[in-house]
C-alpha atoms as a PDB file:
ATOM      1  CA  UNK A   1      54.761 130.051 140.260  1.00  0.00           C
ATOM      2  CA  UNK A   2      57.583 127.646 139.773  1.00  0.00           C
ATOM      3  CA  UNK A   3      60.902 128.491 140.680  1.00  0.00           C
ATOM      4  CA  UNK A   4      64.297 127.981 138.089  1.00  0.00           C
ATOM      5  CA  UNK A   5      66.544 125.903 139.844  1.00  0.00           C
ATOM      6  CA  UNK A   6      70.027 127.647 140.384  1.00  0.00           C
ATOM      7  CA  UNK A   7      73.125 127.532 138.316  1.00  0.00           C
ATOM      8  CA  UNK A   8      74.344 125.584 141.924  1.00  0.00           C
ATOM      9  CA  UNK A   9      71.186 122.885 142.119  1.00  0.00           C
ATOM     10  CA  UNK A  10      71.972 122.510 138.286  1.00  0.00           C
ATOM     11  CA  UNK A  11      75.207 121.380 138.780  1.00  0.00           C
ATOM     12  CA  UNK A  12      74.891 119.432 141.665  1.00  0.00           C
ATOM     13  CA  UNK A  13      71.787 117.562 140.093  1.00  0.00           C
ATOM     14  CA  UNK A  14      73.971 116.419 137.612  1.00  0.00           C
ATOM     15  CA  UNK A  15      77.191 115.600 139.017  1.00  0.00           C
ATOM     16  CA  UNK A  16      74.648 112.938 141.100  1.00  0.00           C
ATOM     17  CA  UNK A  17      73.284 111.687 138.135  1.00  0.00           C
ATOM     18  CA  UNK A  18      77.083 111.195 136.832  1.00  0.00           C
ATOM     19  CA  UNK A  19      79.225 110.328 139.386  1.00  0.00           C
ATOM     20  CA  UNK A  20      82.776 110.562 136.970  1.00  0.00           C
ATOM     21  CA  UNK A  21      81.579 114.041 135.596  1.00  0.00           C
ATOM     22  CA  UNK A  22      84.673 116.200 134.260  1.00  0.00           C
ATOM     23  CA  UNK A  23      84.611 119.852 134.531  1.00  0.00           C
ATOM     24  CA  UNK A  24      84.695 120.236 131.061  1.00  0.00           C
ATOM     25  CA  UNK A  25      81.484 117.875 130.465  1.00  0.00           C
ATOM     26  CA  UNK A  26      79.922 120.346 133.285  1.00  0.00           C
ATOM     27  CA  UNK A  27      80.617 123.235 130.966  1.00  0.00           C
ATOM     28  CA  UNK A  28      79.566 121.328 127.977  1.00  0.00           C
ATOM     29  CA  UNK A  29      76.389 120.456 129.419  1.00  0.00           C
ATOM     30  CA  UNK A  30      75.557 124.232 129.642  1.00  0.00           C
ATOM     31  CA  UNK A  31      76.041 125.803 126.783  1.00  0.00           C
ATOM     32  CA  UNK A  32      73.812 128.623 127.877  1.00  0.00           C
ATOM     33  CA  UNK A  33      76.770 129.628 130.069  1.00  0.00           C
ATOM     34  CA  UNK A  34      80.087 130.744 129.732  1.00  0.00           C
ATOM     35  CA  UNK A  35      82.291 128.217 131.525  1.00  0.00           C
ATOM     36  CA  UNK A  36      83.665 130.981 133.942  1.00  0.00           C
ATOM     37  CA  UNK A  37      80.258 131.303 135.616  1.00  0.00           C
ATOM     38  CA  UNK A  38      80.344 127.551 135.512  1.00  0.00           C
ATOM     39  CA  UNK A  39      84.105 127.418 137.338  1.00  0.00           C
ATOM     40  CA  UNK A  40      83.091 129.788 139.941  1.00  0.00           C
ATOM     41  CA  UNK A  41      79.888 127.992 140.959  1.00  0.00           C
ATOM     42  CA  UNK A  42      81.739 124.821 141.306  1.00  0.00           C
ATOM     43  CA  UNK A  43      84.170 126.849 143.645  1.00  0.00           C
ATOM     44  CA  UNK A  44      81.796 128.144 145.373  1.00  0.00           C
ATOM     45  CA  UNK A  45      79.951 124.347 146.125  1.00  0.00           C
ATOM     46  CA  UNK A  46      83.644 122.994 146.738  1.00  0.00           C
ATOM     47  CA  UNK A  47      84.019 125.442 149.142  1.00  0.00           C
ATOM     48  CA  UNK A  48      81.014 125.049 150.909  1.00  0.00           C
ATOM     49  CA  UNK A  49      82.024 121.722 150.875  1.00  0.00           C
ATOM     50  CA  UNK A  50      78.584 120.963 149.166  1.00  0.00           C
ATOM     51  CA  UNK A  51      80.807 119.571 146.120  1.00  0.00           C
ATOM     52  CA  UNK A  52      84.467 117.830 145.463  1.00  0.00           C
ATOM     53  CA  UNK A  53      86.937 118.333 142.909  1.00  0.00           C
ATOM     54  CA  UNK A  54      89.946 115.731 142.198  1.00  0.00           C
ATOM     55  CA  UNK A  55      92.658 116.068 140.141  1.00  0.00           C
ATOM     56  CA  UNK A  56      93.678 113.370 137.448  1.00  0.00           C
ATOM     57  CA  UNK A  57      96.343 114.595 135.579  1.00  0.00           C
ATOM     58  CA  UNK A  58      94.916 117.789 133.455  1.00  0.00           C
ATOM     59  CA  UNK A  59      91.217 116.488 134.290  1.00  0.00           C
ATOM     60  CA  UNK A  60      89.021 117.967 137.127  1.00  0.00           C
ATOM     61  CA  UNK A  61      86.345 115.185 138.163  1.00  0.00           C
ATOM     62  CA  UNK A  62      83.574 116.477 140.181  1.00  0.00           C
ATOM     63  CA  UNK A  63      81.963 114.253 142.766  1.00  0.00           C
ATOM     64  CA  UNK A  64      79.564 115.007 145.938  1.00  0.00           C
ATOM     65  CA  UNK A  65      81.018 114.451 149.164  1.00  0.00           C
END
């Protein structure tokens, strides 16, 4: 039986496939979920320090450490 691949493998699967990916093109890329579940999984990597955020003026860019 084949396992779904987390909200957290999502993510991180394609923030390496797009290495200048916004949070808002995260959330956009899910439309399945509501962008808070989206926000708190990418806290949740960032803290792990499985993900990284930077701030550009108002835009979040995620990129893998």
């Amino acid at each position: 039986m084949l396992q779904q691949p987390t909200i957290g493998e999502r993510i991180l699967e394609l923030v390496k496939a797009n290495p200048l990916c916004t949070l808002e093109k995260l959330t956009q890329a899910f439309p399945e979920l509501y962008w808070y579940n989206v926000y708190v999984e990418v806290d949740r990597l960032s803290r792990s320090g499985r993900l990284g955020m930077i701030q550009v003026l108002s835009t979040i860019i995620l990129r893998l450490p």
